[in-house]
N, C-alpha and C. Protein backbone atom coordinates (compact mmCIF):
# COMPACT_ATOMS: atom_id res chain seq x y z
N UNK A 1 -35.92 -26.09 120.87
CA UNK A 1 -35.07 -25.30 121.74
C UNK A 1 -35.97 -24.40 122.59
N UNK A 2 -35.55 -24.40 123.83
CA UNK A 2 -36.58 -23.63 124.42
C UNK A 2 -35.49 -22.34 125.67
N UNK A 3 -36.04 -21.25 125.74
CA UNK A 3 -35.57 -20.13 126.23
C UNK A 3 -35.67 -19.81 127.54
N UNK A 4 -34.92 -19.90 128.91
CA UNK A 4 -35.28 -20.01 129.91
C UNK A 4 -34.64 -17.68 130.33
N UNK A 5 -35.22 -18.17 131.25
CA UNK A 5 -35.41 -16.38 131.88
C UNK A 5 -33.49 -16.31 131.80
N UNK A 6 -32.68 -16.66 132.41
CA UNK A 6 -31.39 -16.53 131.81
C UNK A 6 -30.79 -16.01 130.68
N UNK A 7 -30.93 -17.14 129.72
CA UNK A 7 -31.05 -16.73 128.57
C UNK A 7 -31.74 -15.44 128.25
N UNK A 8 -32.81 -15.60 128.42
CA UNK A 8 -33.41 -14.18 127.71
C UNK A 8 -32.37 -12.46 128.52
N UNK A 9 -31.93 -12.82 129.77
CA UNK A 9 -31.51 -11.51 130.04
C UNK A 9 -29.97 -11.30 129.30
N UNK A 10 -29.16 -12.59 128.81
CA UNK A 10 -28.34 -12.94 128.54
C UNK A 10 -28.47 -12.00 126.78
N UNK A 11 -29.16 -12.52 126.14
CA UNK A 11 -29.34 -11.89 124.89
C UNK A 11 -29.88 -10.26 125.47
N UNK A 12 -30.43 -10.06 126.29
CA UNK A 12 -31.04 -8.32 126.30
C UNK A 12 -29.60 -7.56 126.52
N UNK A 13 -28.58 -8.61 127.23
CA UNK A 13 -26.74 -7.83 127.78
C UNK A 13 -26.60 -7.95 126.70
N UNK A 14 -26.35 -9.04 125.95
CA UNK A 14 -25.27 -8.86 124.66
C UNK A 14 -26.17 -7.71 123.67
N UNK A 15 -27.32 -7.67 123.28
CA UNK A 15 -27.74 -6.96 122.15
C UNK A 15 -27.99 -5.94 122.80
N UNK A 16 -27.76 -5.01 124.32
CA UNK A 16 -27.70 -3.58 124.42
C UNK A 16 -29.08 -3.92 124.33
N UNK A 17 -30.23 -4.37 124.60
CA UNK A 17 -31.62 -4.05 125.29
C UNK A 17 -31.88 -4.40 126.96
N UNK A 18 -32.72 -3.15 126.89
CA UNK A 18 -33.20 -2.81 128.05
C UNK A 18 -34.50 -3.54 128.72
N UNK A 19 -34.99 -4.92 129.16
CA UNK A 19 -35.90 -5.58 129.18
C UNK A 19 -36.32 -5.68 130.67
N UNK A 20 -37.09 -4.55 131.33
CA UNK A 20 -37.37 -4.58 132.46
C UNK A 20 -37.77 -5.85 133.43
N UNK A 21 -38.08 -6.27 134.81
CA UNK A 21 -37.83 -7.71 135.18
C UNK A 21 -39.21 -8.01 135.05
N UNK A 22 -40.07 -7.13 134.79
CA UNK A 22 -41.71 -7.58 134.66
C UNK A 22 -41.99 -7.97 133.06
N UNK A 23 -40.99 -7.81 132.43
CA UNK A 23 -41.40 -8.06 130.66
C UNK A 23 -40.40 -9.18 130.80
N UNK A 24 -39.69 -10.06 131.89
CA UNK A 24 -38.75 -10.96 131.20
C UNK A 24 -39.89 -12.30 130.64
N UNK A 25 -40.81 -12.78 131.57
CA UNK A 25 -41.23 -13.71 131.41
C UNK A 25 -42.47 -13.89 129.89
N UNK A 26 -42.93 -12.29 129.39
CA UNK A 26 -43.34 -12.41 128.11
C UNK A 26 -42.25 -12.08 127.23
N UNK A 27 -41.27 -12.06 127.33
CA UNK A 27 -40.01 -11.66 126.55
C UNK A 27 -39.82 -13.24 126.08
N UNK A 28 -39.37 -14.33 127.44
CA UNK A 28 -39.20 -15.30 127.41
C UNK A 28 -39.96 -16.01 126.18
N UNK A 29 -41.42 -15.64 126.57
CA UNK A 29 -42.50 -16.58 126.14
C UNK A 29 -42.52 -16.14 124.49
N UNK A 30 -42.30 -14.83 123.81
CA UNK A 30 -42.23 -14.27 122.53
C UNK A 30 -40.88 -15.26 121.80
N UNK A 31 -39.42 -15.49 122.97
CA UNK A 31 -38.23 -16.30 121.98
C UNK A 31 -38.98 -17.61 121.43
N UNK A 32 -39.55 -18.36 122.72
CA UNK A 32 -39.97 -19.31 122.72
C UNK A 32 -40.60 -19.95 121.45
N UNK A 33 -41.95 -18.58 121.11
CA UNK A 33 -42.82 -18.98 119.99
C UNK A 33 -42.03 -18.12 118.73
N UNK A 34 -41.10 -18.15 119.03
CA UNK A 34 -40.28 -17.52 117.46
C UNK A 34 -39.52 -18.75 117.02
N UNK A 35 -38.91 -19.25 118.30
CA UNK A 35 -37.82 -20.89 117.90
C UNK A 35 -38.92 -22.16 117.69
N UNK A 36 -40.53 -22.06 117.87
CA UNK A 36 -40.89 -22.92 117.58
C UNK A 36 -42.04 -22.29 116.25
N UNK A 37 -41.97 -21.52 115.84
CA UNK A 37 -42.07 -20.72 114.57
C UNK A 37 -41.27 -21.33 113.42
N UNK A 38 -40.06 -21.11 114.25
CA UNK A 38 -38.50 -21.93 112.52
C UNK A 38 -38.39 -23.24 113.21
N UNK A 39 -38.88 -23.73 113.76
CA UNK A 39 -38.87 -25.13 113.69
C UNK A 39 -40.36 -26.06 112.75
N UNK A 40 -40.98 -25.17 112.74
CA UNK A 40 -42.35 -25.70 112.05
C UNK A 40 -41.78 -25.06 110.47
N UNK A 41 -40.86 -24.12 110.01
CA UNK A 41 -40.22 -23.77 108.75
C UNK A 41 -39.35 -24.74 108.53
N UNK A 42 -38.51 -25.29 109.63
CA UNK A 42 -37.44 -26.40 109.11
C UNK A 42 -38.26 -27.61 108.55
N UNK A 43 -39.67 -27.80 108.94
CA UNK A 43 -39.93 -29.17 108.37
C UNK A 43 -40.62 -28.83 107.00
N UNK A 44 -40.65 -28.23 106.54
CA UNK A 44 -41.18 -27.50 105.13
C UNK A 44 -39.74 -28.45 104.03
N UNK A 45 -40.64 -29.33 103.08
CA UNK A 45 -39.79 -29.83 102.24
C UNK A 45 -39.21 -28.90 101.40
N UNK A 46 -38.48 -28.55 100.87
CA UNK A 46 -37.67 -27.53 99.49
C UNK A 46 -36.44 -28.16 99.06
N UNK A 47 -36.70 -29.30 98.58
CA UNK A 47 -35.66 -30.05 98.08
C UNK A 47 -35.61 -29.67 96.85
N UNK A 48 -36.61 -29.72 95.94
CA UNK A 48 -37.33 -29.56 94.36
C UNK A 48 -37.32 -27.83 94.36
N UNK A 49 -36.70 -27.00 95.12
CA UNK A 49 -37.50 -25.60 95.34
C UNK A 49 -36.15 -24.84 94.61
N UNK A 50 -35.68 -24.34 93.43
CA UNK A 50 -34.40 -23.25 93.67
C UNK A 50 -34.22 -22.26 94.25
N UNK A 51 -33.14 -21.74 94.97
CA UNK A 51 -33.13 -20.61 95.58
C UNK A 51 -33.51 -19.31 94.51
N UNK A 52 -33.94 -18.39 95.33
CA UNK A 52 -34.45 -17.22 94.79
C UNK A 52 -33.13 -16.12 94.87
N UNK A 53 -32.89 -15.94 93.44
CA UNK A 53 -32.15 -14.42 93.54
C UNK A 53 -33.06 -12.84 94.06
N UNK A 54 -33.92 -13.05 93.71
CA UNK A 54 -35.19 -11.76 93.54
C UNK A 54 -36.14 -12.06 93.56
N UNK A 55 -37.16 -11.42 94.18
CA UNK A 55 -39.22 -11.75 94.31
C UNK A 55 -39.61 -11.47 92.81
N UNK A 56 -38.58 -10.75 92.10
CA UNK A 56 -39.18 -9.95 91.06
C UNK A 56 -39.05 -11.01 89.84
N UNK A 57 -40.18 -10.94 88.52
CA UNK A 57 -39.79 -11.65 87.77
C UNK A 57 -38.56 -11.03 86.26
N UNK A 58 -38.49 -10.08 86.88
CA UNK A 58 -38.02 -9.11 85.63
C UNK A 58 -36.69 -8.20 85.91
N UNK A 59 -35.64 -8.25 84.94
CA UNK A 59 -34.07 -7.33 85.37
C UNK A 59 -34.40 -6.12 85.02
N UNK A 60 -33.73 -5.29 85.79
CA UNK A 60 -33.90 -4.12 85.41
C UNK A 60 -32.59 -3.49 84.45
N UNK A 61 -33.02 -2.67 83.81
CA UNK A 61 -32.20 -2.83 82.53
C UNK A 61 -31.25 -1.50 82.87
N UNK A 62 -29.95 -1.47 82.97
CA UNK A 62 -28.77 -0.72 83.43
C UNK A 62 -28.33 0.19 82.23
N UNK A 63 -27.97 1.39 82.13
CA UNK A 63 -27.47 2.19 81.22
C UNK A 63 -26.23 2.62 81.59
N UNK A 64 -25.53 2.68 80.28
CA UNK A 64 -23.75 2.56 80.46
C UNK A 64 -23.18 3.97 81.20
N UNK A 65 -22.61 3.76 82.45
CA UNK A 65 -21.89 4.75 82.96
C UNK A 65 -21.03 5.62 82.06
N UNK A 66 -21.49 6.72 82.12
CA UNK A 66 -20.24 8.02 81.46
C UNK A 66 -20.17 9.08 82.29
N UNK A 67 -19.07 9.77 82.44
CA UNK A 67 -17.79 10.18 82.89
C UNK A 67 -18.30 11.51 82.40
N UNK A 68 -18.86 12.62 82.98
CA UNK A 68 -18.75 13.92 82.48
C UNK A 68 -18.79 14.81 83.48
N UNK A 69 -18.05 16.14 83.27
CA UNK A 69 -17.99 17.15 84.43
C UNK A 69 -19.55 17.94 85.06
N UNK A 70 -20.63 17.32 84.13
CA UNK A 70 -21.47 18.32 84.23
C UNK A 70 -21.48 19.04 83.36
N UNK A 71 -21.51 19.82 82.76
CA UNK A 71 -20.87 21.25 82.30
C UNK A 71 -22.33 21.81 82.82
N UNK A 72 -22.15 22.32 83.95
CA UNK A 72 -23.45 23.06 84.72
C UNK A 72 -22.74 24.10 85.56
N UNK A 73 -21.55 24.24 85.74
CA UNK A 73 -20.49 25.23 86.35
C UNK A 73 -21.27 26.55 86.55
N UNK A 74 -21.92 26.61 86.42
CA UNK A 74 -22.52 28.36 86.26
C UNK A 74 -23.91 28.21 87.14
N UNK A 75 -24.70 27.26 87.02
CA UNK A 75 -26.06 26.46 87.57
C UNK A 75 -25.51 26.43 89.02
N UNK A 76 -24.45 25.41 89.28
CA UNK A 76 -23.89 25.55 90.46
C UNK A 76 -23.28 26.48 91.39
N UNK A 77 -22.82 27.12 90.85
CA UNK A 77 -22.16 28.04 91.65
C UNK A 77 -23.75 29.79 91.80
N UNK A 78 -24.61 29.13 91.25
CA UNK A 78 -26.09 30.50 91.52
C UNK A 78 -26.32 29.74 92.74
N UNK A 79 -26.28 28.85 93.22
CA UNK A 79 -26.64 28.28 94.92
C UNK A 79 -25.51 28.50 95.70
N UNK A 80 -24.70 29.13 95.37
CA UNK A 80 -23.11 29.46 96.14
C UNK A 80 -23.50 30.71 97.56
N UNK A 81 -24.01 30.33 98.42
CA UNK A 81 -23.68 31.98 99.12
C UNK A 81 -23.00 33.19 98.43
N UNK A 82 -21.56 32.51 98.02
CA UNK A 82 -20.51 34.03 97.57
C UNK A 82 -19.36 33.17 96.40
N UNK A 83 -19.41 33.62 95.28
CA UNK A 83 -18.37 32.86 94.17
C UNK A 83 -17.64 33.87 93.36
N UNK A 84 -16.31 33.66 93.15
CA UNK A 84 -15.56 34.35 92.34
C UNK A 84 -14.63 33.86 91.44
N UNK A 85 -14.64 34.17 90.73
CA UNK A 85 -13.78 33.57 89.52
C UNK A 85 -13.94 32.68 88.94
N UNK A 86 -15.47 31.87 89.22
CA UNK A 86 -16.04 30.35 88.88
C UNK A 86 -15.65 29.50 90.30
N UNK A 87 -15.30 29.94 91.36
CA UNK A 87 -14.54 28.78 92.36
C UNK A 87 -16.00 29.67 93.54
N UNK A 88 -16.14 28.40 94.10
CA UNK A 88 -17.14 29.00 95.80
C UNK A 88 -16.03 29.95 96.76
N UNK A 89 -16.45 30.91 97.21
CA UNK A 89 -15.40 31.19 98.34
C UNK A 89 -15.96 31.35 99.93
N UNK A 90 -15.17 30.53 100.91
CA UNK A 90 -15.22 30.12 102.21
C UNK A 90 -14.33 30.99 102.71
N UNK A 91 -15.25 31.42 103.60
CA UNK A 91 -14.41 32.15 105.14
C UNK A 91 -13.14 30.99 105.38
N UNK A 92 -12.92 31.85 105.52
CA UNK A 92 -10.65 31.28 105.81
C UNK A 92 -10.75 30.77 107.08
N UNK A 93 -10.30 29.41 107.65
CA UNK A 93 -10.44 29.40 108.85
C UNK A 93 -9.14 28.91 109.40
N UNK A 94 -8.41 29.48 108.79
CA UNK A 94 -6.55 28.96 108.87
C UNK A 94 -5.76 30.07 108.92
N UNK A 95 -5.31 30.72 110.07
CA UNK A 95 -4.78 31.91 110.18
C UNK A 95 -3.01 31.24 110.10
């Protein structure tokens, strides 16, 4: 597949880039060697190959979600600007 100056201004409208008229023709020439980049990947055999879930060889091991308030109520509210009664208090902005 090959990318003619059209095209290339065609993709700079749809994807919202700005590709001045002196960068179209190395713009051009960069699609060009990208579509003949995955064309030299399409001939790569991977018939025998399984897909990859992860690069990694190893799971990472998950610990069981629990449900607690904190009990830090007092910790939190010493970073409060201004607190009373255990609750933060905000300038009123609802007359």
């Amino acid at each position: 597949m090959a990318v003619d100056t059209e095209t290339v201004k065609r993709i700079a409208f749809l994807s919202r880039l700005k590709v001045n008229d002196d960068k179209i023709k190395d713009t051009e020439q960069e699609f060009n060697n990208i579509f003949n980049w995955i064309e030299q990947l399409n001939e790569v055999n991977t018939d025998n190959v399984a897909p990859l879930e992860s690069v990694n060889d190893f799971n990472l091991t998950l610990r069981d979600d629990e449900v607690t308030d904190g009990n830090c109520r007092d910790e939190v509210l010493a970073n409060a600007p201004d607190a009373e009664y255990g609750y933060f208090v905000v300038p009123k902005v609802v007359e």
